[in-house]
C-alpha atoms as a PDB file:
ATOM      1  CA  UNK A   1     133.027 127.851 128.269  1.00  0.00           C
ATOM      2  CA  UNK A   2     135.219 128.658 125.091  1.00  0.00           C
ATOM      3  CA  UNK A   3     136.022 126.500 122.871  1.00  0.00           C
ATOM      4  CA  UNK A   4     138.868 126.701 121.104  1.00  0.00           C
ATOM      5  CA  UNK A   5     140.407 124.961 117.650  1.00  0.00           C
ATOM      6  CA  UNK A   6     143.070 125.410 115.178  1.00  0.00           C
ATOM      7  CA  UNK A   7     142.060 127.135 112.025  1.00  0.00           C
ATOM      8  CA  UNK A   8     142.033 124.668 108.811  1.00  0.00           C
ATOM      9  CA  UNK A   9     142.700 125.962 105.448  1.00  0.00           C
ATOM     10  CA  UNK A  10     139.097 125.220 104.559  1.00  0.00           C
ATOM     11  CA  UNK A  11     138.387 128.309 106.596  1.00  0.00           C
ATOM     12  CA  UNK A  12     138.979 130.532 104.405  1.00  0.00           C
ATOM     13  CA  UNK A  13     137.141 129.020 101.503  1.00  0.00           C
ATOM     14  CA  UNK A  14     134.346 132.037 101.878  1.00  0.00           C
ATOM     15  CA  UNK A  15     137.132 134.802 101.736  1.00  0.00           C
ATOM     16  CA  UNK A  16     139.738 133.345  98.833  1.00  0.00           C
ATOM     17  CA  UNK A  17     137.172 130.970  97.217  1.00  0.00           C
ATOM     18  CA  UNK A  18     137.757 126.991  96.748  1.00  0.00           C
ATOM     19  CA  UNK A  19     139.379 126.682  93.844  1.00  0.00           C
ATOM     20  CA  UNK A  20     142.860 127.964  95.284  1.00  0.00           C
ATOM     21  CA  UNK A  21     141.741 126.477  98.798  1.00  0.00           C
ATOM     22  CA  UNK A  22     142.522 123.220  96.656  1.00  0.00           C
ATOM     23  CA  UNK A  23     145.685 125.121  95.084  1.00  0.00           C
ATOM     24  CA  UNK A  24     147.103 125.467  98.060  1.00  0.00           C
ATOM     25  CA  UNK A  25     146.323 121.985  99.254  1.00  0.00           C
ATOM     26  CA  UNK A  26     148.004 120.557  96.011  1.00  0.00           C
ATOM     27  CA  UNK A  27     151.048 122.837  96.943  1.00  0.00           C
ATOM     28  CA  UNK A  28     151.523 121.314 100.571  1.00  0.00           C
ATOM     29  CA  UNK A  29     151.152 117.698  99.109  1.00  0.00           C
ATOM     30  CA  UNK A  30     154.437 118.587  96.901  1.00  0.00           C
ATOM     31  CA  UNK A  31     156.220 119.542  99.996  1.00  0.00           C
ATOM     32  CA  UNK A  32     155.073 117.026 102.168  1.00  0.00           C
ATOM     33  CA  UNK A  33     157.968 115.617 102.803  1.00  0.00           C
ATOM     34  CA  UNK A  34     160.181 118.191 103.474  1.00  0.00           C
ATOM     35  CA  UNK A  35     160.519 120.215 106.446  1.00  0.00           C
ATOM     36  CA  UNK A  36     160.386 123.750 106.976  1.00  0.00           C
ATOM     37  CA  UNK A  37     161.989 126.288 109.624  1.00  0.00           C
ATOM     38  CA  UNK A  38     160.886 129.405 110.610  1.00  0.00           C
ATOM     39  CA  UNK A  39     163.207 131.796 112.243  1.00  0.00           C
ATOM     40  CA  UNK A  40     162.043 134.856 113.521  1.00  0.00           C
ATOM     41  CA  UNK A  41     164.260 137.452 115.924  1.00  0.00           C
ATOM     42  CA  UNK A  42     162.059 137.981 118.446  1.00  0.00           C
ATOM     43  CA  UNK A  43     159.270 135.259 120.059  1.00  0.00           C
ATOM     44  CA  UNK A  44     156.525 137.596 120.152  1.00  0.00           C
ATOM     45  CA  UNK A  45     155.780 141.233 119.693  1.00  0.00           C
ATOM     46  CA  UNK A  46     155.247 142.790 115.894  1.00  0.00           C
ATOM     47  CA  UNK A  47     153.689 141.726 112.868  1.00  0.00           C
ATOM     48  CA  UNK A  48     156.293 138.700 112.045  1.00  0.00           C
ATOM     49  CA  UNK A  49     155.752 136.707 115.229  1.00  0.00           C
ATOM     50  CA  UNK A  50     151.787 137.272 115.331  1.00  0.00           C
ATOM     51  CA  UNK A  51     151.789 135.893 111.597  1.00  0.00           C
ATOM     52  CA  UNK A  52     154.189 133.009 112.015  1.00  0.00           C
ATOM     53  CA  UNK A  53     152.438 131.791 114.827  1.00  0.00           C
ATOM     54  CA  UNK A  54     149.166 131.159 113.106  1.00  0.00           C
ATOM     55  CA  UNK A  55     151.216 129.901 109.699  1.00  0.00           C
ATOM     56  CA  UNK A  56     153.240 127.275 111.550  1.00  0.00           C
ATOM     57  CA  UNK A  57     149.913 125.936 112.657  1.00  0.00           C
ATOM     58  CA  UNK A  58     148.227 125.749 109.663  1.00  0.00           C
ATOM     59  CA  UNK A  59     150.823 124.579 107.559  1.00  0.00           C
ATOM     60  CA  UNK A  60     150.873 121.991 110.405  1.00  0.00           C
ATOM     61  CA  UNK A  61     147.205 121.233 109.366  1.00  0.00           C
ATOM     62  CA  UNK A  62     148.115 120.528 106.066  1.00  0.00           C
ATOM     63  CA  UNK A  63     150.528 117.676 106.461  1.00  0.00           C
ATOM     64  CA  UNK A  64     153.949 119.448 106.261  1.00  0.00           C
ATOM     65  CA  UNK A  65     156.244 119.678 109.139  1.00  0.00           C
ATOM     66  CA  UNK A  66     156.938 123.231 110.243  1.00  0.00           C
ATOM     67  CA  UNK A  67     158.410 124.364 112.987  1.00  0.00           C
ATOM     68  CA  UNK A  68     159.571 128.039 114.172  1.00  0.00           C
END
């Protein structure tokens, strides 16, 4: 059976390298308490609605609240 979990920002550590990992952990903590929005025109289909899919969930994972 698959198993299935939400991709953490620690993820991609190998590919951009911890020290802005913990840059953009630093980031979210200034914004934590502020919520953000996405608006899109169109639920899914194209590049926009793939990518603000997977952001809304990890910014999510860091602490802020984000919704689309």
């Amino acid at each position: 059976m698959a198993r299935y979990r939400i991709t953490q920002i620690e993820d991609y550590e190998p590919l951009i390298g911890r020290e802005n990992v913990e840059r953009v952990c630093e980031k979210a903590r200034k914004l934590k308490d502020l919520r953000v929005a996405n608006f899109n025109s169109t639920y899914y289909g194209g590049g926009v609605a793939e990518m603000i899919s997977s952001l809304t969930l990890l910014m999510n994972s860091l602490g802020l609240r984000t919704e689309w």
